[in-house]
PDB file of N, CA and C in Angstrom:
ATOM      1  N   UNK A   1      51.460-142.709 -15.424  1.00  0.00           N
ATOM      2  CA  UNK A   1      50.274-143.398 -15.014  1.00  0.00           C
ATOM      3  C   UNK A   1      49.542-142.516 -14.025  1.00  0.00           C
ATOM      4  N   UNK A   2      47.865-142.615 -13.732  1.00  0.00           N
ATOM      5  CA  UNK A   2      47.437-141.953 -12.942  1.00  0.00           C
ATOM      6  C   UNK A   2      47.372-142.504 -11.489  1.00  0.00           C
ATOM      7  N   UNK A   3      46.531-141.837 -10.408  1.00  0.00           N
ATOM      8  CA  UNK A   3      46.694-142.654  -9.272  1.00  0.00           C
ATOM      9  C   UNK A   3      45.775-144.234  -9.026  1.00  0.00           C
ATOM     10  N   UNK A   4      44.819-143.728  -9.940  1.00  0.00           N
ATOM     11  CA  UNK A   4      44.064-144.987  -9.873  1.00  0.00           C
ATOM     12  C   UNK A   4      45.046-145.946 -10.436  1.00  0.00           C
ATOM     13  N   UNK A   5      45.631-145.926 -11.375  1.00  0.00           N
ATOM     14  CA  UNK A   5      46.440-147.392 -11.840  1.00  0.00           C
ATOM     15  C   UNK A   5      47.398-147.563 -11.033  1.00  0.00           C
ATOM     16  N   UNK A   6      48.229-146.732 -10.153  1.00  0.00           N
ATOM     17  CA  UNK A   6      48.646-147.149  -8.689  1.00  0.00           C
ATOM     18  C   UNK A   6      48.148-147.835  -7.628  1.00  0.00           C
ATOM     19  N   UNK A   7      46.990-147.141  -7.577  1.00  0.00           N
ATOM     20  CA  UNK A   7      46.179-147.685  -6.534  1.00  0.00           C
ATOM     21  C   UNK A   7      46.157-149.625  -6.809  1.00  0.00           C
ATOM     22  N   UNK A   8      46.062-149.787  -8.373  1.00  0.00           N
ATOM     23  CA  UNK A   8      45.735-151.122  -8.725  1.00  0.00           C
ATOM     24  C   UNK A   8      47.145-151.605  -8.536  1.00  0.00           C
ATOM     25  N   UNK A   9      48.203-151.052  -9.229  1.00  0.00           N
ATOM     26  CA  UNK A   9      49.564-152.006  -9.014  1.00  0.00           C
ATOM     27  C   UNK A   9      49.642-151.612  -7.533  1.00  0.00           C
ATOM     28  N   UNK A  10      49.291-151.025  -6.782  1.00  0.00           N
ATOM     29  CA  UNK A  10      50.183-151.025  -5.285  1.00  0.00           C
ATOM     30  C   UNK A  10      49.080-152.129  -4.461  1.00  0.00           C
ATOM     31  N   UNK A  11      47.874-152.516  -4.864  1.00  0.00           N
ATOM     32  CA  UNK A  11      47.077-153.172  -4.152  1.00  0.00           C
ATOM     33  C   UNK A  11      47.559-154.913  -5.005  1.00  0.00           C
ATOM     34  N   UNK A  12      48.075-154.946  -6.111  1.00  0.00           N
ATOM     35  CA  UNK A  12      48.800-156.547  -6.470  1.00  0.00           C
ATOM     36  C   UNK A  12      49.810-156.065  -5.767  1.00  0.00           C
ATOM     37  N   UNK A  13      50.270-155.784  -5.112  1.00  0.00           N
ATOM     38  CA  UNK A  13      51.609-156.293  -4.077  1.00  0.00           C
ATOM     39  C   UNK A  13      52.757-155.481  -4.854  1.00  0.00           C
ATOM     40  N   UNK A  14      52.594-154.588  -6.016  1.00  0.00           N
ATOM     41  CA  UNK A  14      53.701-153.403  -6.184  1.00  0.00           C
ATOM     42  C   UNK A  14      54.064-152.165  -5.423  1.00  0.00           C
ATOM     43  N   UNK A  15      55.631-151.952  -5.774  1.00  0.00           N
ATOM     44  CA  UNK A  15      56.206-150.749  -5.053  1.00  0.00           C
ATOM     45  C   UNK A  15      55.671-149.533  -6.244  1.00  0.00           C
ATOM     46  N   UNK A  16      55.009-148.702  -5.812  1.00  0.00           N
ATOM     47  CA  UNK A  16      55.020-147.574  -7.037  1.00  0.00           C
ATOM     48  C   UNK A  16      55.734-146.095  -6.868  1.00  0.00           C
ATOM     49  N   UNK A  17      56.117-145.741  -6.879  1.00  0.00           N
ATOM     50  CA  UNK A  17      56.862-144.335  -6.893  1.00  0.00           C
ATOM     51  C   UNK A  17      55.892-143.037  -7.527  1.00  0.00           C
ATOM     52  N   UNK A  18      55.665-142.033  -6.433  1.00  0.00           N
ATOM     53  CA  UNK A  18      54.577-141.097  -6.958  1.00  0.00           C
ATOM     54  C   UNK A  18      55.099-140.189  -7.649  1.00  0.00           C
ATOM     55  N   UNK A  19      55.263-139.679  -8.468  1.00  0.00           N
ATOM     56  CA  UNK A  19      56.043-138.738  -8.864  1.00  0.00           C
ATOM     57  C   UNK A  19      54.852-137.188  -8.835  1.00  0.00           C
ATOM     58  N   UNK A  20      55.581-136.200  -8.827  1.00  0.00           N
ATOM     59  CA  UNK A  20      54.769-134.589  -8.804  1.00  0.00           C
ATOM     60  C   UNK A  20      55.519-133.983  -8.861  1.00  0.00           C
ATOM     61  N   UNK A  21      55.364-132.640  -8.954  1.00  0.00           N
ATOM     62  CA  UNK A  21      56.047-131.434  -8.700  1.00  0.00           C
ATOM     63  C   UNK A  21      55.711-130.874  -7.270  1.00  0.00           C
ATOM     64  N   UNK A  22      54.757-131.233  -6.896  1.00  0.00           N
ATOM     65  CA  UNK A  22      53.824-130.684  -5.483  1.00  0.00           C
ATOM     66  C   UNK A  22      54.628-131.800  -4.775  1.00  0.00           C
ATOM     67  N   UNK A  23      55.568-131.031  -3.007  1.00  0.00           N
ATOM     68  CA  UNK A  23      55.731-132.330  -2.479  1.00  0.00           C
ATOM     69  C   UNK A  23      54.800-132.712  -1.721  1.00  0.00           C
ATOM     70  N   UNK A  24      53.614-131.623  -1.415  1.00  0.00           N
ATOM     71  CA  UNK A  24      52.712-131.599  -0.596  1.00  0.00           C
ATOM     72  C   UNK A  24      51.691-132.607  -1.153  1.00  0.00           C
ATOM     73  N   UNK A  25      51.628-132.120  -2.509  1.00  0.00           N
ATOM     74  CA  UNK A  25      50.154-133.146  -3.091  1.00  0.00           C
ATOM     75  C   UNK A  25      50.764-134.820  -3.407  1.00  0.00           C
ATOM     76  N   UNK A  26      52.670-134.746  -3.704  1.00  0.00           N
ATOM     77  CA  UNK A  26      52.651-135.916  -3.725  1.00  0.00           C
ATOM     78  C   UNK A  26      52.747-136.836  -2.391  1.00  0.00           C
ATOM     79  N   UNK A  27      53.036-136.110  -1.476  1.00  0.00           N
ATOM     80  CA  UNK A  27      53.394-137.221   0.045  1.00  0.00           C
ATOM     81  C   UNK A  27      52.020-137.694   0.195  1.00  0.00           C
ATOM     82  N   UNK A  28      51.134-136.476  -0.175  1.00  0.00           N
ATOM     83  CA  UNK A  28      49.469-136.866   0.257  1.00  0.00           C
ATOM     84  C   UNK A  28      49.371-138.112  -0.644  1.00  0.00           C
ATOM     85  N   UNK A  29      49.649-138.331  -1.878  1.00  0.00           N
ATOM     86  CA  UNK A  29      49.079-139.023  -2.730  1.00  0.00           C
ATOM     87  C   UNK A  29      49.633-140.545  -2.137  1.00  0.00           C
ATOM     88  N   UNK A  30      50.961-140.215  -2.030  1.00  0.00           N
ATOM     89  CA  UNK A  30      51.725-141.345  -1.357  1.00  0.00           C
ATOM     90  C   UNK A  30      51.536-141.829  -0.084  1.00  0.00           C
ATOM     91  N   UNK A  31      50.927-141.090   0.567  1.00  0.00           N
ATOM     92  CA  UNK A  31      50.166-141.302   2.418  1.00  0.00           C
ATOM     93  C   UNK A  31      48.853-142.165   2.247  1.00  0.00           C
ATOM     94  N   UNK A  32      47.843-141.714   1.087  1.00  0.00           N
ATOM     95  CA  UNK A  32      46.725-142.100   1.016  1.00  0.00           C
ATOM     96  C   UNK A  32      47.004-143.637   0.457  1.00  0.00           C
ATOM     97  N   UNK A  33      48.022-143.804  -0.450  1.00  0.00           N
ATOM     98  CA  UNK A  33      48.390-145.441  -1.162  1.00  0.00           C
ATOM     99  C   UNK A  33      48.773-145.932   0.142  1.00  0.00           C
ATOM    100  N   UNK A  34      49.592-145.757   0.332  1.00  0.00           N
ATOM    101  CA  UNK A  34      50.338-146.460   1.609  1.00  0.00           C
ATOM    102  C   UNK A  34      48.991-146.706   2.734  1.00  0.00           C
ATOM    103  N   UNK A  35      48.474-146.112   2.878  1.00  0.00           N
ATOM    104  CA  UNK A  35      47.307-146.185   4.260  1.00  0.00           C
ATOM    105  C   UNK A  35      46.357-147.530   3.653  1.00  0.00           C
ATOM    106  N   UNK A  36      46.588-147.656   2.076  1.00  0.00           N
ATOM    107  CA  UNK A  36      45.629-149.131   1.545  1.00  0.00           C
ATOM    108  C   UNK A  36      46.534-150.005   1.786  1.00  0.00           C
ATOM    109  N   UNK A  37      47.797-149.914   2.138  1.00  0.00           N
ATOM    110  CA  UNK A  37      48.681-151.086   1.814  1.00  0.00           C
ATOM    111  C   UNK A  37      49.324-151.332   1.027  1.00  0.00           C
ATOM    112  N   UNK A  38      49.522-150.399   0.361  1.00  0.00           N
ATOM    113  CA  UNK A  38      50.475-150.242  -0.692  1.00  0.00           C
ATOM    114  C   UNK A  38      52.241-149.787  -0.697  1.00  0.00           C
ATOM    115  N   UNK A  39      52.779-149.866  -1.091  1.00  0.00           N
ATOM    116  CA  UNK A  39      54.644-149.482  -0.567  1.00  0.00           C
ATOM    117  C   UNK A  39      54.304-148.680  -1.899  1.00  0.00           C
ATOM    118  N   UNK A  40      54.226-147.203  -1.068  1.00  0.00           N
ATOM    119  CA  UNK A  40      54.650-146.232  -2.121  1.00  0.00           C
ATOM    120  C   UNK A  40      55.417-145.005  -1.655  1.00  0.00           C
ATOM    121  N   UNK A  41      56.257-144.506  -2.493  1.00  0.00           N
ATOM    122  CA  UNK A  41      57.283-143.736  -2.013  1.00  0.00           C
ATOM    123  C   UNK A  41      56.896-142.236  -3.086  1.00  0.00           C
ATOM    124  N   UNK A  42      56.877-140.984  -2.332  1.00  0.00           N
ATOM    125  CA  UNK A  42      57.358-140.010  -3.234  1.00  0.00           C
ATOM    126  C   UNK A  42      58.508-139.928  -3.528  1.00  0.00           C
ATOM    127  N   UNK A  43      58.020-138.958  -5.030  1.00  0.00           N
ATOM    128  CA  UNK A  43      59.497-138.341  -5.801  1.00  0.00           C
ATOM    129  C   UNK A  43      59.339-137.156  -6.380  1.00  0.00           C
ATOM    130  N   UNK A  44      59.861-136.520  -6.280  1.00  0.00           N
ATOM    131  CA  UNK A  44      60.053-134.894  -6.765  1.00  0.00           C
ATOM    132  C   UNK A  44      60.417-135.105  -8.056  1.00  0.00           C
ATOM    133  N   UNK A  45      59.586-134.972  -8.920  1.00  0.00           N
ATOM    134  CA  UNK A  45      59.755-134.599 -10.329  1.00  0.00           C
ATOM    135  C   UNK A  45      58.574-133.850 -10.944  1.00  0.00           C
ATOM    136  N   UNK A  46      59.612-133.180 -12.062  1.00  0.00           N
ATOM    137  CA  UNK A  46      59.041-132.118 -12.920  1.00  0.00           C
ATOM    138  C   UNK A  46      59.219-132.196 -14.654  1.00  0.00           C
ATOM    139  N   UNK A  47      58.624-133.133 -15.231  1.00  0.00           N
ATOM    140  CA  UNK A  47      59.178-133.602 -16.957  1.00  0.00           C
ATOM    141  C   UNK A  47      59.261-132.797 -17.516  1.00  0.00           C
ATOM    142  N   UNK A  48      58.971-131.310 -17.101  1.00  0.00           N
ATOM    143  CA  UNK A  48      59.765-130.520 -18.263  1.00  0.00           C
ATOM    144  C   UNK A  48      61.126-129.680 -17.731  1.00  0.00           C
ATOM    145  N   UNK A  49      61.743-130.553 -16.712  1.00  0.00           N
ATOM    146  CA  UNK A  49      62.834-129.385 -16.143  1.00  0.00           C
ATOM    147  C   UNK A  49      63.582-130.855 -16.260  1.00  0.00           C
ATOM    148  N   UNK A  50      64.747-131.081 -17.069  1.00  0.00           N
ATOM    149  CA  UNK A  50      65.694-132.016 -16.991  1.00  0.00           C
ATOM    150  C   UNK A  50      66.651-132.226 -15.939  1.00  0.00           C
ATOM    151  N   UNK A  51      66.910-130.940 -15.109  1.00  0.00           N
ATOM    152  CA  UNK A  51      67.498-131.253 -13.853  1.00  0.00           C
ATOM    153  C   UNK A  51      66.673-132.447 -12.977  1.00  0.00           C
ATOM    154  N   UNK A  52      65.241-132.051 -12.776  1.00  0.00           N
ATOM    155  CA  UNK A  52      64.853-133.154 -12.130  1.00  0.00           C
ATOM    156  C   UNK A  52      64.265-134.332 -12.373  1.00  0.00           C
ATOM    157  N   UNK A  53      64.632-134.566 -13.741  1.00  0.00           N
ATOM    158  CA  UNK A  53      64.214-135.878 -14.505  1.00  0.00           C
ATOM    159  C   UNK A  53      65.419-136.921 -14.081  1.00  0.00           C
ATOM    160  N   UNK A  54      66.658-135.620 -14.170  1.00  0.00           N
ATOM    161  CA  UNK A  54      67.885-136.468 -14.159  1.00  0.00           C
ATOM    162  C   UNK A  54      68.296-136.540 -12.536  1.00  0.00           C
ATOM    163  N   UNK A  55      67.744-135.922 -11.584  1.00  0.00           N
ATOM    164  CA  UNK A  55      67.730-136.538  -9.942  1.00  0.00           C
ATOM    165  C   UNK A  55      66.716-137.816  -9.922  1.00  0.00           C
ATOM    166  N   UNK A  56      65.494-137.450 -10.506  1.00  0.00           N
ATOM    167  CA  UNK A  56      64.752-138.719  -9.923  1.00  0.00           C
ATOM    168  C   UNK A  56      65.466-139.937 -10.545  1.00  0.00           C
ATOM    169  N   UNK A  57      66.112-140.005 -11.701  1.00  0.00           N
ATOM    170  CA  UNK A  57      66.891-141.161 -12.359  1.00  0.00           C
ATOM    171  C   UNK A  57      67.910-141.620 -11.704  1.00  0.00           C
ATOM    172  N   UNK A  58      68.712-140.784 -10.951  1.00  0.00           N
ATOM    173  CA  UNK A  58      69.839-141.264  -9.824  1.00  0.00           C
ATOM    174  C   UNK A  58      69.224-141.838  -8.783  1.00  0.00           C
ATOM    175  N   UNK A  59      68.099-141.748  -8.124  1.00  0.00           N
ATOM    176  CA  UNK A  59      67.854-142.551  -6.649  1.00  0.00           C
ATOM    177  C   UNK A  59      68.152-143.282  -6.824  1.00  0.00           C
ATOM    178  N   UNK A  60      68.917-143.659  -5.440  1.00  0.00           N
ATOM    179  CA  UNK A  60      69.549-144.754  -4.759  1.00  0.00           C
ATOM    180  C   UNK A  60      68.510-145.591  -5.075  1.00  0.00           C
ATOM    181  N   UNK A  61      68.888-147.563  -5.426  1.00  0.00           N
ATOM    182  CA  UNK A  61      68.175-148.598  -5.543  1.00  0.00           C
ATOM    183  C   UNK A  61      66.741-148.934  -4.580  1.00  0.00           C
ATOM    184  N   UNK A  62      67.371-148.242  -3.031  1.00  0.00           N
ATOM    185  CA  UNK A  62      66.551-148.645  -2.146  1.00  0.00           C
ATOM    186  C   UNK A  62      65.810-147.502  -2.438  1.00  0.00           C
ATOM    187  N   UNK A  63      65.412-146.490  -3.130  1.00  0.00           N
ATOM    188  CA  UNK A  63      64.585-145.538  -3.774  1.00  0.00           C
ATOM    189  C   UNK A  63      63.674-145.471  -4.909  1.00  0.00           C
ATOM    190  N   UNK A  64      64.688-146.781  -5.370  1.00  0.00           N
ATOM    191  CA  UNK A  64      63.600-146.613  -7.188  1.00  0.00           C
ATOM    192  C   UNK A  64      63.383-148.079  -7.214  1.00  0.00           C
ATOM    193  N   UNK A  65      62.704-148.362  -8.693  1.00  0.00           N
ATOM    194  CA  UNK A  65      62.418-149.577  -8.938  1.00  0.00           C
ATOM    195  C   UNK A  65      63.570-150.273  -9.961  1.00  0.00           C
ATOM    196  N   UNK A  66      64.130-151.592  -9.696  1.00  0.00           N
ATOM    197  CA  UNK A  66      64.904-151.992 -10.197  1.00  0.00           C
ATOM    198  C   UNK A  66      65.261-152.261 -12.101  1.00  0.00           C
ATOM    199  N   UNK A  67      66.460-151.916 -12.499  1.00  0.00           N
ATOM    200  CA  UNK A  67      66.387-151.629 -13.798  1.00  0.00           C
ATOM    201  C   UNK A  67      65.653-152.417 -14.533  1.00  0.00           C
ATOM    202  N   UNK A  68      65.323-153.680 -14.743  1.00  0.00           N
ATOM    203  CA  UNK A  68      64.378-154.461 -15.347  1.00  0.00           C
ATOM    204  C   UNK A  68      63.282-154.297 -15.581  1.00  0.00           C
ATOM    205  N   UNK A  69      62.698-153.160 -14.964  1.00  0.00           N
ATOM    206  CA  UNK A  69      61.141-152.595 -14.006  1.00  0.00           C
ATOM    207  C   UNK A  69      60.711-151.236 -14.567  1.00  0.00           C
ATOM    208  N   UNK A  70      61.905-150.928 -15.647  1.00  0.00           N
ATOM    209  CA  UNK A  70      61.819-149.449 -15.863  1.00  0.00           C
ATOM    210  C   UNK A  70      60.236-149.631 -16.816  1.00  0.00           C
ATOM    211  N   UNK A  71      60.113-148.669 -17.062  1.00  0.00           N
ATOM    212  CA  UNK A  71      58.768-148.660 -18.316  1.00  0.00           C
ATOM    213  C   UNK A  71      58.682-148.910 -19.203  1.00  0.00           C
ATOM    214  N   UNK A  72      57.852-149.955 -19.152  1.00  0.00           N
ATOM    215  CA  UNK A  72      57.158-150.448 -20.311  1.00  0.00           C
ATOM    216  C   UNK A  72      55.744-150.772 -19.911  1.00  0.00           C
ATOM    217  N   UNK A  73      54.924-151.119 -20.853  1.00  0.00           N
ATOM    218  CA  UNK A  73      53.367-151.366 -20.247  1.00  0.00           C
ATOM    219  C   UNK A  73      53.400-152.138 -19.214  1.00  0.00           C
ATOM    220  N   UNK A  74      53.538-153.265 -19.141  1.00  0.00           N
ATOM    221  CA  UNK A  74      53.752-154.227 -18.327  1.00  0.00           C
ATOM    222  C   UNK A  74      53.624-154.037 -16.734  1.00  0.00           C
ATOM    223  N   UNK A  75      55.502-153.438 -16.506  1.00  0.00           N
ATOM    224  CA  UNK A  75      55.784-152.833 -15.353  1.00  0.00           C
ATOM    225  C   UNK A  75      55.221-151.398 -14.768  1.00  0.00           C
ATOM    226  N   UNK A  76      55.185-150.145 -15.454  1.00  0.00           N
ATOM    227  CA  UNK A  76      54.859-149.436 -15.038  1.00  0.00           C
ATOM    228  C   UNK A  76      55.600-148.937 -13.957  1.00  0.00           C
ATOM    229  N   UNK A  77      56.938-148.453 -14.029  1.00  0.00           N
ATOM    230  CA  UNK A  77      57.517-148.766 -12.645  1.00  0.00           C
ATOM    231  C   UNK A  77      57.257-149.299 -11.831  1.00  0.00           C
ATOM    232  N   UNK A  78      57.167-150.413 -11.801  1.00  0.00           N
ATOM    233  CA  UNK A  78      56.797-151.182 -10.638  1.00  0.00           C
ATOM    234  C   UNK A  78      57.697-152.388 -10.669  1.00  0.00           C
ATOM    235  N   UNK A  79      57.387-152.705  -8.825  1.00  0.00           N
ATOM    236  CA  UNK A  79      58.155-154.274  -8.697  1.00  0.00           C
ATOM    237  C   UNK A  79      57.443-154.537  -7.900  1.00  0.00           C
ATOM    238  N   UNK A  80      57.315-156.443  -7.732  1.00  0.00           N
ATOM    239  CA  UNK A  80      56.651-156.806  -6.702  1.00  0.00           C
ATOM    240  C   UNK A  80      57.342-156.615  -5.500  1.00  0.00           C
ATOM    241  N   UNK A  81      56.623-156.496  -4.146  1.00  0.00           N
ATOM    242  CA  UNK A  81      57.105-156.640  -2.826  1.00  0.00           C
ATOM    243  C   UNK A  81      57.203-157.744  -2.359  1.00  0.00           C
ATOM    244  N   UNK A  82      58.388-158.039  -1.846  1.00  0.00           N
ATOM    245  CA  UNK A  82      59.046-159.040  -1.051  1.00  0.00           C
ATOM    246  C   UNK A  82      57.931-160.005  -0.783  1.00  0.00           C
ATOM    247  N   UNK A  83      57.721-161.516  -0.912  1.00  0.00           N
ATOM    248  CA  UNK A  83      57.011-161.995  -0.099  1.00  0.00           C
ATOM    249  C   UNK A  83      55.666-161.790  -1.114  1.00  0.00           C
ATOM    250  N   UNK A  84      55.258-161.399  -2.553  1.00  0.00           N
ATOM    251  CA  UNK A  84      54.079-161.375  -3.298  1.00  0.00           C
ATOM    252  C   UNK A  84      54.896-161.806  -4.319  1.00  0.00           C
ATOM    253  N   UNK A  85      53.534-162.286  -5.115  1.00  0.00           N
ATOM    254  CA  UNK A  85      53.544-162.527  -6.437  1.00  0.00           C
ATOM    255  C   UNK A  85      52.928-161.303  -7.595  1.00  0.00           C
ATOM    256  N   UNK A  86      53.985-161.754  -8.362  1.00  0.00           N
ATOM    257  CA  UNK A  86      53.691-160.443  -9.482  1.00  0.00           C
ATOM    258  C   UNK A  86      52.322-160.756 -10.329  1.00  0.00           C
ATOM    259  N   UNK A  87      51.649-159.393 -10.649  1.00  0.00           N
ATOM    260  CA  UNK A  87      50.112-159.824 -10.998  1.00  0.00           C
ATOM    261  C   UNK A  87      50.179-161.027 -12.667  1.00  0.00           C
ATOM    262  N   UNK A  88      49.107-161.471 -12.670  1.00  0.00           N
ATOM    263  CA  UNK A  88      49.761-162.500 -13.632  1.00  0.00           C
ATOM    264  C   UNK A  88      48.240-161.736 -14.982  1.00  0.00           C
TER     265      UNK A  88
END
């Protein structure tokens, strides 16, 4: 997904996970969501290097979005935050 469709799930009350290869361009990307109010976390990934397809797939729970949440249109990696309702 791009950042604008973050921008939209992190402003309905989702956690989104930024993913890049840049950690620089992603913390930025993830500084600028978060500064709207959004719970977003970077992640170091690179889809054509399977080493780090297969780290970002291990984060710890309190790191990723819960297995139910994985991708599909719907979710988009995403989950709602504590205390919101999921967009309807």
């Amino acid at each position: 997904m791009g950042f604008e469709t973050a921008r939209i799930l992190g402003s309905g009350g989702r956690t989104v996970l930024v993913g890049a290869r840049s950690a620089e361009l992603g913390e930025k990307a993830a500084a600028e969501l978060a500064g709207e109010g959004a719970a977003a976390r970077f992640v170091r990934i690179d889809v054509t290097d399977e080493a780090s397809v297969a780290a970002a797939a291990e984060l710890p729970p309190s790191r990723s979005p819960t297995p139910r949440s994985w991708p599909t249109p719907r979710s988009a990696w995403s989950r709602p935050r504590p205390g919101t309702a999921p967009p309807t």
